[in-house]
N, C-alpha and C. Protein backbone atom coordinates (compact mmCIF):
# COMPACT_ATOMS: atom_id res chain seq x y z
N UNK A 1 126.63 115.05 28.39
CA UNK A 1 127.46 113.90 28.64
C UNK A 1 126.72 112.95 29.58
N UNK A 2 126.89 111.53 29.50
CA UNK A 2 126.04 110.95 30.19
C UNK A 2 126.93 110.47 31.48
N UNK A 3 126.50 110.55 32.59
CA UNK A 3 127.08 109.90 33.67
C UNK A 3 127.53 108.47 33.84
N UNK A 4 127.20 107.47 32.83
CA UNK A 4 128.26 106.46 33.18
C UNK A 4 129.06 106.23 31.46
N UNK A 5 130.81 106.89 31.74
CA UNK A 5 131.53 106.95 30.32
C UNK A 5 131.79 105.66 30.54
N UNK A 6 131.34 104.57 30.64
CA UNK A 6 132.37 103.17 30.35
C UNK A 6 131.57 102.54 29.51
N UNK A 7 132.13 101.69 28.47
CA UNK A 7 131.59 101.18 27.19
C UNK A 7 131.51 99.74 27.78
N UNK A 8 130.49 99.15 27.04
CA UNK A 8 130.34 97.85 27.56
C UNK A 8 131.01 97.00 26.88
N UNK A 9 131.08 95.66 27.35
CA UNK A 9 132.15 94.82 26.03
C UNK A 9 131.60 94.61 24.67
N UNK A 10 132.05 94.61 23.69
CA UNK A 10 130.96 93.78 22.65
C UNK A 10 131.81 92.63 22.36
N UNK A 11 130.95 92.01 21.29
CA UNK A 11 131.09 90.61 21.11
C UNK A 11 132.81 90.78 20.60
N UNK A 12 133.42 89.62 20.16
CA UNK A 12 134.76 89.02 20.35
C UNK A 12 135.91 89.79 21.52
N UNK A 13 135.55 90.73 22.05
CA UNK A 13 136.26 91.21 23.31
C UNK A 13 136.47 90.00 24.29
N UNK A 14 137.61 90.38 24.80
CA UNK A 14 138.16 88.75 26.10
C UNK A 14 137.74 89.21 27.18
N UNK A 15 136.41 87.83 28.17
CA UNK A 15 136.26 87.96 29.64
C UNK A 15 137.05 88.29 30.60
N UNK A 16 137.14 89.13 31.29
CA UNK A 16 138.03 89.45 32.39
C UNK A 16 137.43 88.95 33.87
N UNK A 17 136.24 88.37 33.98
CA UNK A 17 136.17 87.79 35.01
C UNK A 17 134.66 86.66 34.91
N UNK A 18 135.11 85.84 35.90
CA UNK A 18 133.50 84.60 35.31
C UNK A 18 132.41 85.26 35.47
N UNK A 19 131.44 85.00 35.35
CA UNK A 19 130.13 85.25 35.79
C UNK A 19 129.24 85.26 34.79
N UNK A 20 128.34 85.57 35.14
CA UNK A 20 126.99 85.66 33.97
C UNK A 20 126.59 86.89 33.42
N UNK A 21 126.38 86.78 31.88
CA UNK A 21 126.47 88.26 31.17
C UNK A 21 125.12 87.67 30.70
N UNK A 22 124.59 89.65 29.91
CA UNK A 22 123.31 89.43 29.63
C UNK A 22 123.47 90.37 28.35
N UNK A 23 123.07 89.64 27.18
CA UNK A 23 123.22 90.96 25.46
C UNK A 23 122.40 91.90 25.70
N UNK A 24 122.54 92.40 24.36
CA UNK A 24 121.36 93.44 24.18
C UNK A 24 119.54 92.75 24.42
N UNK A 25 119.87 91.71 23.78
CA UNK A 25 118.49 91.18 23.68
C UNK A 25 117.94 89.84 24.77
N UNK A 26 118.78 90.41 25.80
CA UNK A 26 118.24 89.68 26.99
C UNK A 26 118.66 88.31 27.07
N UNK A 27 119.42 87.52 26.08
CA UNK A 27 119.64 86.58 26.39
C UNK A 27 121.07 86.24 27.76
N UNK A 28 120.84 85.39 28.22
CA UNK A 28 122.11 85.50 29.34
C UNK A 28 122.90 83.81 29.38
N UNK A 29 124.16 84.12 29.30
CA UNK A 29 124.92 83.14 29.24
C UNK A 29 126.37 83.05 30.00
N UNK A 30 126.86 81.92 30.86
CA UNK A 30 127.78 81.82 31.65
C UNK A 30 129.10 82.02 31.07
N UNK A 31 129.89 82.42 31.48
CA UNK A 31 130.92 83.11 31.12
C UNK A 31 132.45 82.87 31.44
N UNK A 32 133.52 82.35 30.79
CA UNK A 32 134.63 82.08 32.28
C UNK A 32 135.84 83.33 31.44
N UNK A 33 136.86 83.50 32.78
CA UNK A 33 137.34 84.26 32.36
C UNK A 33 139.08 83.91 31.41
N UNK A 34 138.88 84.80 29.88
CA UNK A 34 139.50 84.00 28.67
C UNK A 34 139.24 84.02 27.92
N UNK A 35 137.73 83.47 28.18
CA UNK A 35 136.37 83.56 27.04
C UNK A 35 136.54 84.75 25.83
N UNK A 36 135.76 84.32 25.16
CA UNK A 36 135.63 85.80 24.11
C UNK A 36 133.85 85.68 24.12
N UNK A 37 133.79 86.97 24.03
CA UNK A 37 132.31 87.56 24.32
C UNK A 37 131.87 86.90 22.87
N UNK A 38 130.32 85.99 22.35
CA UNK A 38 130.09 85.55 21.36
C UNK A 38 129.00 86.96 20.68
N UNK A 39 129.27 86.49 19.20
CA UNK A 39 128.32 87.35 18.59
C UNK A 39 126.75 86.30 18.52
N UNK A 40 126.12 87.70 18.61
CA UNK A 40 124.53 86.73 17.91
C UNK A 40 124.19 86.42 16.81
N UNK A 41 123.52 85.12 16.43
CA UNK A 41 123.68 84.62 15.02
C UNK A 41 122.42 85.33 14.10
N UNK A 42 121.79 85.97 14.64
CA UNK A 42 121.17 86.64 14.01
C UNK A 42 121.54 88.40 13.40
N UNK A 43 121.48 89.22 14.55
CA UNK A 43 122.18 90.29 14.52
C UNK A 43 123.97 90.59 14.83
N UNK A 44 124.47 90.21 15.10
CA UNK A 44 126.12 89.81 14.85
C UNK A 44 126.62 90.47 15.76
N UNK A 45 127.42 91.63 15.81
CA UNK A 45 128.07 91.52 17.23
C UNK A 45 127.06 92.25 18.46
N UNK A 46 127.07 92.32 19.45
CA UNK A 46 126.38 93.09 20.67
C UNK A 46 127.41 93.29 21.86
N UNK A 47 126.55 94.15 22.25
CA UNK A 47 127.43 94.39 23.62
C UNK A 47 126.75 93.88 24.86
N UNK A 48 127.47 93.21 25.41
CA UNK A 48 127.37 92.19 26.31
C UNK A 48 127.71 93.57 28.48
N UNK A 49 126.79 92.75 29.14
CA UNK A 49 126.54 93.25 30.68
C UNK A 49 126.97 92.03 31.36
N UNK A 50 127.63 92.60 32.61
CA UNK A 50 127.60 91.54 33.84
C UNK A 50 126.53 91.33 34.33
N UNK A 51 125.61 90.39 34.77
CA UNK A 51 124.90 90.44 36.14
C UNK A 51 125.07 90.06 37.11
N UNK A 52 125.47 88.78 37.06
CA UNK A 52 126.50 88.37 38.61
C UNK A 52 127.39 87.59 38.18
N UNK A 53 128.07 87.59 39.65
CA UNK A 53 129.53 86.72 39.62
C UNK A 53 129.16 85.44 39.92
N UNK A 54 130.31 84.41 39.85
CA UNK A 54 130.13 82.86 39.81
C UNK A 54 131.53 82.91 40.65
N UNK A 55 130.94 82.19 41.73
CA UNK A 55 131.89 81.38 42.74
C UNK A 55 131.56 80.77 42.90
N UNK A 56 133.03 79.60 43.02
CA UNK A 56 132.99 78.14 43.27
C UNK A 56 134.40 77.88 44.39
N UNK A 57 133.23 78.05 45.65
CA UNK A 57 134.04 77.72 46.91
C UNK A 57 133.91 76.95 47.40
N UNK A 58 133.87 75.71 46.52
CA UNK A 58 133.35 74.23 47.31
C UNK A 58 132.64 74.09 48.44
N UNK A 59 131.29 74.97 48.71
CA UNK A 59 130.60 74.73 49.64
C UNK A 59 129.89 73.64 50.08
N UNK A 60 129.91 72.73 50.78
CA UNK A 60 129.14 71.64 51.55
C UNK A 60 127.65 71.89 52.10
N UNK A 61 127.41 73.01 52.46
CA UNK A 61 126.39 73.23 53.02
C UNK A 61 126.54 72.88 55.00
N UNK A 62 128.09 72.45 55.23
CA UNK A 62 127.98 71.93 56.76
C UNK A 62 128.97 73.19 57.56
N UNK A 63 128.87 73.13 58.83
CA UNK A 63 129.76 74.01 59.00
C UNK A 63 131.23 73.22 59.46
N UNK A 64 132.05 74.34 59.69
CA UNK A 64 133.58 74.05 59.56
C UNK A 64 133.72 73.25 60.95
N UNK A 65 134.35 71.73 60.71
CA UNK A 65 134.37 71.44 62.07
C UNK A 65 135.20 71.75 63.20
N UNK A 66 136.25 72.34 62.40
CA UNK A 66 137.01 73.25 63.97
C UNK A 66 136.27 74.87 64.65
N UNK A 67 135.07 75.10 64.00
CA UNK A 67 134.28 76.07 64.63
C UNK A 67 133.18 75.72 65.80
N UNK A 68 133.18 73.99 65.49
CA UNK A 68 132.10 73.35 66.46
C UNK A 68 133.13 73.28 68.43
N UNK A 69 132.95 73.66 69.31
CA UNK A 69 133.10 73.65 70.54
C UNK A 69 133.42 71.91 70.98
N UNK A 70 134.28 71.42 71.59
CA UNK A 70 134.40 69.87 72.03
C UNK A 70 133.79 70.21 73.40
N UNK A 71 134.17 69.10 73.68
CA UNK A 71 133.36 68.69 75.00
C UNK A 71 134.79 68.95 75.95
N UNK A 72 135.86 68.03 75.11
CA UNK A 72 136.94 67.92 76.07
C UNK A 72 138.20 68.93 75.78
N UNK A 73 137.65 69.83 75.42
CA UNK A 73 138.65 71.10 74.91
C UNK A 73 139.05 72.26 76.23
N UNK A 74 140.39 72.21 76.30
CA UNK A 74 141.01 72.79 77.26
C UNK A 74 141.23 74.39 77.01
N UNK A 75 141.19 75.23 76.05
CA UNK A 75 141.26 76.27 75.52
C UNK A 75 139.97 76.92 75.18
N UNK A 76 139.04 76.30 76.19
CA UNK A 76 137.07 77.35 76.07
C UNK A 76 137.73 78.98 75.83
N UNK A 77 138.51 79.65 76.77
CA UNK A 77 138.66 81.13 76.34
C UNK A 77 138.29 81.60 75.44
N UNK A 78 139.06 80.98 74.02
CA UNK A 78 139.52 81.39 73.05
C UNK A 78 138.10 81.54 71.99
N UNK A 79 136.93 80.55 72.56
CA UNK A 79 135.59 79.93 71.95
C UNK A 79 134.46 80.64 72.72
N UNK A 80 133.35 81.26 72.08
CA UNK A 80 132.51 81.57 72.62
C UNK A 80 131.68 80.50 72.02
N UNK A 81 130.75 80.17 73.38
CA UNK A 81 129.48 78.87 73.66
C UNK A 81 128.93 78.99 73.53
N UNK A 82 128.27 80.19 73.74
CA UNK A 82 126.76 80.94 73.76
C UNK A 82 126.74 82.17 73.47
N UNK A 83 125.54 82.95 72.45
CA UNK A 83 125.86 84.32 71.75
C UNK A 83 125.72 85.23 72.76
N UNK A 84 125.19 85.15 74.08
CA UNK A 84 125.19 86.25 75.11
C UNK A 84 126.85 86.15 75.97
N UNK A 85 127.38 84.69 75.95
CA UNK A 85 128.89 85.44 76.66
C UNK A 85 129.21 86.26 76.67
N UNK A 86 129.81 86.79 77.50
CA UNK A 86 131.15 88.29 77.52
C UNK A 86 132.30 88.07 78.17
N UNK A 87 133.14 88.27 77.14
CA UNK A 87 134.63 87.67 77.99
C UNK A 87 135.15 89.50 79.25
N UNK A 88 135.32 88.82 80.60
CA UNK A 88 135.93 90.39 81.21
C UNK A 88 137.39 90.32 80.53
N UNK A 89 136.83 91.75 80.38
CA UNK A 89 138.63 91.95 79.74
C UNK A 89 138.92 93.39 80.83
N UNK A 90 138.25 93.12 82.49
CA UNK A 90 139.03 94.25 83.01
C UNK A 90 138.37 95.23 83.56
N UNK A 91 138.69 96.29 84.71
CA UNK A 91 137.49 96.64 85.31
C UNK A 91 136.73 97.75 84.15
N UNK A 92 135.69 98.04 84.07
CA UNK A 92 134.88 98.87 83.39
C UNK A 92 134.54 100.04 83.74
N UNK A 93 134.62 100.48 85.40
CA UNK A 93 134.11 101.61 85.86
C UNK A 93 135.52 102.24 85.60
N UNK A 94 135.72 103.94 86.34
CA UNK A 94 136.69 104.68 86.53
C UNK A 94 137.15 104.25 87.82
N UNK A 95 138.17 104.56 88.32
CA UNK A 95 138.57 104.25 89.59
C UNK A 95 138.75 105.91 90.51
């Protein structure tokens, strides 16, 4: 028995999640989920692999501007400034 029992999709089976699949014969094509897995026009149906996922988290490339520190912000506690801070939270030794 081989250690992995799960069958892969083949062609007209429905996507269950986006990402990029790869056939038998290496070709790889984007995927959304709905889709129906396509056959190849040469050899006809195949069974189709994930390789990765596709997210679309509207990234900017900037960071979040309520993570940036103000100047005139009354609530520093709550914000660390610098990666060596340490907030005391209390004595540390035994008493």
């Amino acid at each position: 028995m081989s250690e992995n029992n799960e069958m892969l999709p083949l062609s007209g089976d429905k996507v269950e999640s986006d990402g990029i699949y790869r056939d038998e014969w290496g070709r790889e094509l984007k995927l959304e989920r709905g889709d129906e897995y396509p056959s190849d026009p040469m050899v006809g149906s195949t069974e189709w692999e994930w390789v990765e996922a596709v997210y679309d988290n509207h990234h900017d490339g900037e960071t979040d501007p309520r993570l940036v520190p103000k100047e005139k912000d009354i609530n520093k506690q709550e914000k660390i400034e610098h990666p060596r801070r340490q907030v005391d939270r209390g004595s540390k030794g035994s008493t």
